[in-house]
N, C-alpha and C. Protein backbone atom coordinates (compact mmCIF):
# COMPACT_ATOMS: atom_id res chain seq x y z
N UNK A 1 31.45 -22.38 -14.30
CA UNK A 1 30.74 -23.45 -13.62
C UNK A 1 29.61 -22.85 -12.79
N UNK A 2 28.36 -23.14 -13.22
CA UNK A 2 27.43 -22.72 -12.16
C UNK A 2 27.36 -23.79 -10.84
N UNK A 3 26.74 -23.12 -9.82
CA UNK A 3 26.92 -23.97 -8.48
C UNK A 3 25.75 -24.17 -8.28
N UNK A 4 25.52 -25.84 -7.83
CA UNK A 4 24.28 -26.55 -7.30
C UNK A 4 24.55 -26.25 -5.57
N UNK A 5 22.99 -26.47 -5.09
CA UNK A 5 23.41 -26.72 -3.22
C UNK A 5 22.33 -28.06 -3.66
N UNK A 6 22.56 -29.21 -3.08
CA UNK A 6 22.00 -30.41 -2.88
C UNK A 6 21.40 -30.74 -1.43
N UNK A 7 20.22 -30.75 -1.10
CA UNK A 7 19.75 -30.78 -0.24
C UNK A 7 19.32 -32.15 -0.07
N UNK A 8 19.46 -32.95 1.34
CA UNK A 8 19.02 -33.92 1.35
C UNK A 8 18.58 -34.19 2.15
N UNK A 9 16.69 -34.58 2.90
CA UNK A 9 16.64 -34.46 3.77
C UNK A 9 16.06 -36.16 4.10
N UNK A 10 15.69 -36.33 5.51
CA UNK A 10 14.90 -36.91 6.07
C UNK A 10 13.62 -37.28 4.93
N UNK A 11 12.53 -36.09 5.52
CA UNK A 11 11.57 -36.05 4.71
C UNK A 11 11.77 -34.42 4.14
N UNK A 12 10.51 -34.20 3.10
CA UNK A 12 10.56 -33.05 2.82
C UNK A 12 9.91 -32.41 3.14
N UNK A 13 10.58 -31.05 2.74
CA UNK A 13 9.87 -29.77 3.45
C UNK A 13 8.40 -29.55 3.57
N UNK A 14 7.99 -29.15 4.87
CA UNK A 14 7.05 -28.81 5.08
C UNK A 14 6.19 -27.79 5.74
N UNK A 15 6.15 -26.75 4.97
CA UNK A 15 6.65 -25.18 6.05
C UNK A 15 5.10 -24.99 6.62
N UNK A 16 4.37 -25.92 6.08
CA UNK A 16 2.60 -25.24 7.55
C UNK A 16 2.73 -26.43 8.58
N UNK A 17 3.66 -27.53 8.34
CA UNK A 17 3.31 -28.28 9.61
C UNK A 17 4.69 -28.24 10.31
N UNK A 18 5.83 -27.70 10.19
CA UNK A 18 6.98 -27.58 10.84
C UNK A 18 7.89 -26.52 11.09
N UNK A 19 8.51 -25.76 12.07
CA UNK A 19 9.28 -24.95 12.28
C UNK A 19 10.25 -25.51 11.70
N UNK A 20 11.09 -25.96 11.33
CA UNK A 20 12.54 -26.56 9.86
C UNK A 20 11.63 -26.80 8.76
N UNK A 21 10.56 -27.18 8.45
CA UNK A 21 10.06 -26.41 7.17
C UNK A 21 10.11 -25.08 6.73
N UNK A 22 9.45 -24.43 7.48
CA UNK A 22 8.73 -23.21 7.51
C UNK A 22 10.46 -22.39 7.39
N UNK A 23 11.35 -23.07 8.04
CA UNK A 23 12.35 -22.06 7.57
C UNK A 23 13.43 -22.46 6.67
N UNK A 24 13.03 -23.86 5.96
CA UNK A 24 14.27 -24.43 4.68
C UNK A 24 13.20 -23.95 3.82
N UNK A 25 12.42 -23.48 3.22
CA UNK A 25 11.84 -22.95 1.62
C UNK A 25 12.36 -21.75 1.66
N UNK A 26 12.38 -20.70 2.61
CA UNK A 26 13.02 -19.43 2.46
C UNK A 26 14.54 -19.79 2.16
N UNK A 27 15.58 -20.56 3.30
CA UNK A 27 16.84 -20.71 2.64
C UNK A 27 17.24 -21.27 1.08
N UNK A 28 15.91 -22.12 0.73
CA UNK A 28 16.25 -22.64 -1.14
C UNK A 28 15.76 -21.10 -1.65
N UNK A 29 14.88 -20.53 -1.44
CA UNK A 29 15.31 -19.53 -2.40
C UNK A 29 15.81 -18.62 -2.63
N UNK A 30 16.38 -18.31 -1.09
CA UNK A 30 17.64 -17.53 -1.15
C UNK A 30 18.57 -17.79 -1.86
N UNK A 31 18.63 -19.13 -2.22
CA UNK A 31 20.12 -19.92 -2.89
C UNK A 31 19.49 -19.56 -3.93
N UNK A 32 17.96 -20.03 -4.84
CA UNK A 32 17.55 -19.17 -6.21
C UNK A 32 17.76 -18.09 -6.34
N UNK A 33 17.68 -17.03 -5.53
CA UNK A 33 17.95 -15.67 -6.27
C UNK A 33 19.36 -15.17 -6.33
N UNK A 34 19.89 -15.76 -5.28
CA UNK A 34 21.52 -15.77 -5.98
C UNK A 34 21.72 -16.42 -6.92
N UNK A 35 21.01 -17.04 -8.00
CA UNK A 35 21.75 -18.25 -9.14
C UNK A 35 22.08 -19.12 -8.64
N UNK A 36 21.82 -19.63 -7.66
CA UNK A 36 22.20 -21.19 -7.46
C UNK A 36 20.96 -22.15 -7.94
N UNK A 37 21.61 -23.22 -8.31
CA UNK A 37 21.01 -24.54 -8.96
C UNK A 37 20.36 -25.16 -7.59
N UNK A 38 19.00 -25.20 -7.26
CA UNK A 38 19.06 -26.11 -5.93
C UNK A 38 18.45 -27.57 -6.44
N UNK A 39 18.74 -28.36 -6.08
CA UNK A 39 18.24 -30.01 -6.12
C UNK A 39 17.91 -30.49 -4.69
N UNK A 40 16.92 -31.18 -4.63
CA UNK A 40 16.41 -31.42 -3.06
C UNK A 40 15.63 -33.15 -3.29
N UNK A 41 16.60 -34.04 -2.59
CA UNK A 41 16.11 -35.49 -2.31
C UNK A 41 15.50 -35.54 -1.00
N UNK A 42 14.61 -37.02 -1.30
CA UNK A 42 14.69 -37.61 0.12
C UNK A 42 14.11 -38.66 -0.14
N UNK A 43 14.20 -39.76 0.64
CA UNK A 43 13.52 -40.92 0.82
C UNK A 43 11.97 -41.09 0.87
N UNK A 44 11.86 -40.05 1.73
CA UNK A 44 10.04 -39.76 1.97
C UNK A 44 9.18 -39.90 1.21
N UNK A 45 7.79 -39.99 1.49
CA UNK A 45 6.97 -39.88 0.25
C UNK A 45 6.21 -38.81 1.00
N UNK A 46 5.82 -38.11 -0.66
CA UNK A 46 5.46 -36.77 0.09
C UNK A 46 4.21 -36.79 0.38
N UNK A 47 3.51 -35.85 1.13
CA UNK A 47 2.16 -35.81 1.75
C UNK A 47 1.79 -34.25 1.39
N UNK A 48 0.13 -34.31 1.96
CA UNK A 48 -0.34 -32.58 1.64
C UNK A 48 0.44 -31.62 2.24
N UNK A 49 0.63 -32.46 2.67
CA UNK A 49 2.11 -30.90 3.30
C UNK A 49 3.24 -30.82 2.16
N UNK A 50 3.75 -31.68 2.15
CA UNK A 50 4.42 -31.06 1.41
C UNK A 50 5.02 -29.95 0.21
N UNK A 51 5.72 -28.99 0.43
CA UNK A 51 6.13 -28.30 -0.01
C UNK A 51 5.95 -28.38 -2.07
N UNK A 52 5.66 -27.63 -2.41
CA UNK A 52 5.80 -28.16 -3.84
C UNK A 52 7.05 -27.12 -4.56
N UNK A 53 8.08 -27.75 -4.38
CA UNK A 53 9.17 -27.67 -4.93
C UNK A 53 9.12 -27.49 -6.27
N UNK A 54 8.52 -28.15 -7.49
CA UNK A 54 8.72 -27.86 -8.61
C UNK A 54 8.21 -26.23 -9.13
N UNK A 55 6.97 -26.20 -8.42
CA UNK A 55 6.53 -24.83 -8.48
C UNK A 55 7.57 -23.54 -8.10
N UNK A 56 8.49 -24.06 -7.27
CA UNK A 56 9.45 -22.77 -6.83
C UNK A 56 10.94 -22.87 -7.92
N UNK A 57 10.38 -23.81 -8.78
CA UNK A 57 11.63 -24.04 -9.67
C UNK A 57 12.91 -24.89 -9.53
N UNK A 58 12.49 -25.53 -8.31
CA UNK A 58 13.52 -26.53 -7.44
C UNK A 58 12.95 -28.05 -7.63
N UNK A 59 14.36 -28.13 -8.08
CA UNK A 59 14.47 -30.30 -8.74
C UNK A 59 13.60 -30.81 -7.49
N UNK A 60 13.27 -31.82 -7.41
CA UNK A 60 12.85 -32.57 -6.56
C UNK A 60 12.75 -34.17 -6.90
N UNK A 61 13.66 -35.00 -6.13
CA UNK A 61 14.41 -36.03 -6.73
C UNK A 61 13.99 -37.23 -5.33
N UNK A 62 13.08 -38.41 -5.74
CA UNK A 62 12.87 -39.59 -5.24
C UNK A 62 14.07 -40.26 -4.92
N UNK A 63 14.39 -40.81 -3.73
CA UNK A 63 15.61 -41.72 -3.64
C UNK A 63 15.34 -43.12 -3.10
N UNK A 64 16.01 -43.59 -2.98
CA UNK A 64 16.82 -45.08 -2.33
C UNK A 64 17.66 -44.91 -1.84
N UNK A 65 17.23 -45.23 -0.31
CA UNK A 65 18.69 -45.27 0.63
C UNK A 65 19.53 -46.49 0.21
N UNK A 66 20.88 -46.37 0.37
CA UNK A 66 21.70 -47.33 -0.11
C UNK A 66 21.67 -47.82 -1.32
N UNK A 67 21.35 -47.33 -2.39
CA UNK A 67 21.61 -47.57 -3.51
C UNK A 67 22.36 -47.13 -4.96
N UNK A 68 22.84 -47.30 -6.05
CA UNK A 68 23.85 -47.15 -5.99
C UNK A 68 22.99 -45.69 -7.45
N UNK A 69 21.87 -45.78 -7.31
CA UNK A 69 21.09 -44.78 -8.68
C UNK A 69 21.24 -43.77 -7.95
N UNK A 70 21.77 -43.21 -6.40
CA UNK A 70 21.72 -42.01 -6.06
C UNK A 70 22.78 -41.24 -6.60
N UNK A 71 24.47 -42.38 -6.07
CA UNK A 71 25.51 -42.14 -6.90
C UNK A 71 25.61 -41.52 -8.30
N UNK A 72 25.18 -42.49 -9.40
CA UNK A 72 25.01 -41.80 -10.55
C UNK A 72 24.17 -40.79 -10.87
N UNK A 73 22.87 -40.21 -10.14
CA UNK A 73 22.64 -39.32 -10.22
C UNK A 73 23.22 -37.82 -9.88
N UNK A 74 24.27 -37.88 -8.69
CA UNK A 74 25.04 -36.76 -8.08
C UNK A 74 26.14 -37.19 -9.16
N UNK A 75 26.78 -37.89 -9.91
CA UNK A 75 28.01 -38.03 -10.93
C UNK A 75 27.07 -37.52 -12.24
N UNK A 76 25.89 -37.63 -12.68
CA UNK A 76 25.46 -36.55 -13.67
C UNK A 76 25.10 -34.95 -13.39
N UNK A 77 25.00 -34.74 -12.20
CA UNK A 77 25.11 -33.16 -11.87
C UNK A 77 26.32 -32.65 -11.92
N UNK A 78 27.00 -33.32 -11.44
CA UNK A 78 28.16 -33.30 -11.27
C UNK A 78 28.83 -33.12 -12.82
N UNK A 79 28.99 -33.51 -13.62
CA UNK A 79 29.05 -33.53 -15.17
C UNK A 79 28.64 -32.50 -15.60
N UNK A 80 27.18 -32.26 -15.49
CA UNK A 80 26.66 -30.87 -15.79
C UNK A 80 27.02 -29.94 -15.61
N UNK A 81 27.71 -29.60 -14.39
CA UNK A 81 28.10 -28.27 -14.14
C UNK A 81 29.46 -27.98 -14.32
N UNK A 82 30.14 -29.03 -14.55
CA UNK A 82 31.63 -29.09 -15.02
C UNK A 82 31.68 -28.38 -16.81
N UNK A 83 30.30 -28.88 -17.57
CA UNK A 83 30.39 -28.28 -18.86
C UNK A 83 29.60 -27.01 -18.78
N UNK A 84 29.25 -26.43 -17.48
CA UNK A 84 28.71 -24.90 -17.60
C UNK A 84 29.62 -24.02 -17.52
């Protein structure tokens, strides 16, 4: 089974306009170079700040608070890594 870390924030990362930016892109890729799977939601919509996650090889996943497409999305990762 490979291991995901699921990150879920507020908004997303933004490491030139925030001290908790500037230091959650170093912790996701710490989790990449150990082999971890990272996936990173949020409600937010992103801005020029924002971090570009796909470029570092990290999911980056639109949500809905309270709804039920978040569920089935964490029950198909969830699936996935059960057949790794």
């Amino acid at each position: 089974m490979n291991d995901t870390v699921l990150v879920i924030g507020h908004v997303w990362p933004e490491s030139k306009s925030s001290v908790a930016g500037s230091r959650t892109l170093p912790l996701l890729r710490m989790f990449k170079s150990n082999g971890i799977r990272v996936v990173s939601f949020s409600p937010a919509q992103q801005t020029d700040y924002t971090v570009d996650l796909n470029a570092e090889s990290i999911a980056s996943v639109d949500i809905v608070l309270n709804d039920s497409s978040l569920d089935s999305f964490i029950d198909e990762l969830r699936d996935v890594n059960e057949l790794s």
